[in-house]
Protein backbone atom coordinates (compact mmCIF):
# COMPACT_ATOMS: atom_id res chain seq x y z
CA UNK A 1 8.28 36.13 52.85
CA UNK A 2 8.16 37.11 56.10
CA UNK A 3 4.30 38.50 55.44
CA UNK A 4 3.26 34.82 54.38
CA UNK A 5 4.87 33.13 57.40
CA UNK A 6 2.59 36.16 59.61
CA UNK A 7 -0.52 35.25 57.36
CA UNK A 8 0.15 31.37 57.46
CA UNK A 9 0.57 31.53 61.42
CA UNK A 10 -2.62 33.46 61.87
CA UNK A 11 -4.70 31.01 60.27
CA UNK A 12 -3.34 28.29 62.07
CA UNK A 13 -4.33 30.03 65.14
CA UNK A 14 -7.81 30.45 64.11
CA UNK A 15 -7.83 27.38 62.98
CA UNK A 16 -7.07 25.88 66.05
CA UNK A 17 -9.33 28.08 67.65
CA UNK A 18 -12.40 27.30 65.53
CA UNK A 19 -11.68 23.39 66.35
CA UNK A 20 -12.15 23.75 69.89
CA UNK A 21 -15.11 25.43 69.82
CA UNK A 22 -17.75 22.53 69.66
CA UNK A 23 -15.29 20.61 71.95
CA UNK A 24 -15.49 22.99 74.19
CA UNK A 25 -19.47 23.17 73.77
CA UNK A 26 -19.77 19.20 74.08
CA UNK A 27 -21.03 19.41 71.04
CA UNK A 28 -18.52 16.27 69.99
CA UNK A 29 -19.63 12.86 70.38
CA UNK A 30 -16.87 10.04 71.29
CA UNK A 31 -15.40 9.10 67.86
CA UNK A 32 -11.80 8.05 66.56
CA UNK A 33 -11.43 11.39 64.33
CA UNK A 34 -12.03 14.33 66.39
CA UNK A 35 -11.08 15.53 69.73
CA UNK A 36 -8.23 14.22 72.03
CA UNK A 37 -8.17 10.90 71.60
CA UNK A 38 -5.98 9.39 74.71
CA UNK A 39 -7.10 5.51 76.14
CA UNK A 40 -8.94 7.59 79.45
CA UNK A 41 -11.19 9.57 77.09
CA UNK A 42 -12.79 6.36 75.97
CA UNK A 43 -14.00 5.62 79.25
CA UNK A 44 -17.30 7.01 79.15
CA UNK A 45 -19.18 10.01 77.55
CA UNK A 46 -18.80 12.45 80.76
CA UNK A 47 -14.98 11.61 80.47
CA UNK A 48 -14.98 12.21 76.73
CA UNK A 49 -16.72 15.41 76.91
CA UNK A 50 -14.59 16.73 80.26
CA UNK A 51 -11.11 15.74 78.83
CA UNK A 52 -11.83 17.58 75.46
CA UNK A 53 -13.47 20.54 77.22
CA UNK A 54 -10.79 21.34 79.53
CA UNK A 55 -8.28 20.89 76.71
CA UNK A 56 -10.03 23.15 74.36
CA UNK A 57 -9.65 25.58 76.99
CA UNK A 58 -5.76 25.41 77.04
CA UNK A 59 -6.08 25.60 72.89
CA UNK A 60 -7.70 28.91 73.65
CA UNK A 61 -4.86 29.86 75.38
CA UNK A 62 -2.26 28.85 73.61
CA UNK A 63 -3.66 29.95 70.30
CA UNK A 64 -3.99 33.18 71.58
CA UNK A 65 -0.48 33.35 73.16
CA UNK A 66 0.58 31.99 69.59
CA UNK A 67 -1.27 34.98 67.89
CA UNK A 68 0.50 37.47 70.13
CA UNK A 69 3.84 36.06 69.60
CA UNK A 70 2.94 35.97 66.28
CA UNK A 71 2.18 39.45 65.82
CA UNK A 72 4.84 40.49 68.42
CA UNK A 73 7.79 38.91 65.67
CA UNK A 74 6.04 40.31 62.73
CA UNK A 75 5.93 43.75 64.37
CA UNK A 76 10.11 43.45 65.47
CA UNK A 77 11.15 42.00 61.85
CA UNK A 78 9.72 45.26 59.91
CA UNK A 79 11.01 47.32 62.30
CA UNK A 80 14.46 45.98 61.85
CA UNK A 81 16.85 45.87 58.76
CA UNK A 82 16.57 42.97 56.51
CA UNK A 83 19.56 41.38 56.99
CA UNK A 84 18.06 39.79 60.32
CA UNK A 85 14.85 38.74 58.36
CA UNK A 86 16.41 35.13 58.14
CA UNK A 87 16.65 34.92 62.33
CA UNK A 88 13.00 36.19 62.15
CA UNK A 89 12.07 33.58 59.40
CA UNK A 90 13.00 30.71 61.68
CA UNK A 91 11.30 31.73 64.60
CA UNK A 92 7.74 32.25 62.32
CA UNK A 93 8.83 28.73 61.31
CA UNK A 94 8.72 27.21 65.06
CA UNK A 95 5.66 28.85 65.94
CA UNK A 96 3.81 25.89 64.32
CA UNK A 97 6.32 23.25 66.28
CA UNK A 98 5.99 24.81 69.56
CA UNK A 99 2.10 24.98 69.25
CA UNK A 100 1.41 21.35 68.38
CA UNK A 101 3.91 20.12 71.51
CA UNK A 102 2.16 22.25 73.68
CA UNK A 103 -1.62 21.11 72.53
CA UNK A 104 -0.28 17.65 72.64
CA UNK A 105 1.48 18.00 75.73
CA UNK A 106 -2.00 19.82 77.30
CA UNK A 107 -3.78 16.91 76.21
CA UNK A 108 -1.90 14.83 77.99
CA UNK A 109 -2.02 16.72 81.11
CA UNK A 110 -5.67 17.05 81.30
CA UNK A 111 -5.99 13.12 80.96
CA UNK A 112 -4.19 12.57 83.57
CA UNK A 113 -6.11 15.17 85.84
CA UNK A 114 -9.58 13.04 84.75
CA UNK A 115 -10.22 10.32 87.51
């Protein structure tokens, strides 16, 4: 169990990382499906292409802080006995929570900092 949780947090990870790559590229024109999609990064092109850049750059970051944490609990639960596996088992199953506030609440942040 705990194995799939490791495996299903990974991808998400990647996945999140292979999503901001043409953001981060401006590869993305504006549109209603992809990208952050606040009221400012309507505005105009340049704005659309510098909120999503700098925010791709925090969803390199926090990806990659998710797959260290993510390796970091996978590493502790087979060290210890299995009667903790259901503490470890929760945390796997935040991971995915606490990623998605923080993108959202990045996105946010780097809307605001767009004049």
């Amino acid at each position: 169990m705990i194995l799939t949780l490791f495996v299903y947090n990974l991808v998400l990870a990647l996945i999140i990382i292979i999503l901001a790559v043409p953001l981060y590229k401006e590869k993305i024109r504006v549109n209603r499906w992809y990208g952050v999609r606040l009221l400012k990064s309507y505005e105009s092109e340049q704005i659309w292409h510098r909120i999503n850049k700098l925010w791709a750059k925090r969803a390199f970051l926090w990806a990659s802080l998710y797959i260290l944490a993510d390796i970091i609990i996978y590493v502790i639960s087979v060290l210890l006995t299995p009667q903790n596996e259901l503490i470890f088992i929760l945390l796997f199953s935040l991971l995915p929570v606490m990623i998605a506030a923080m993108l959202f609440i990045a996105a946010i942040i780097v809307s605001s900092k767009i004049a």
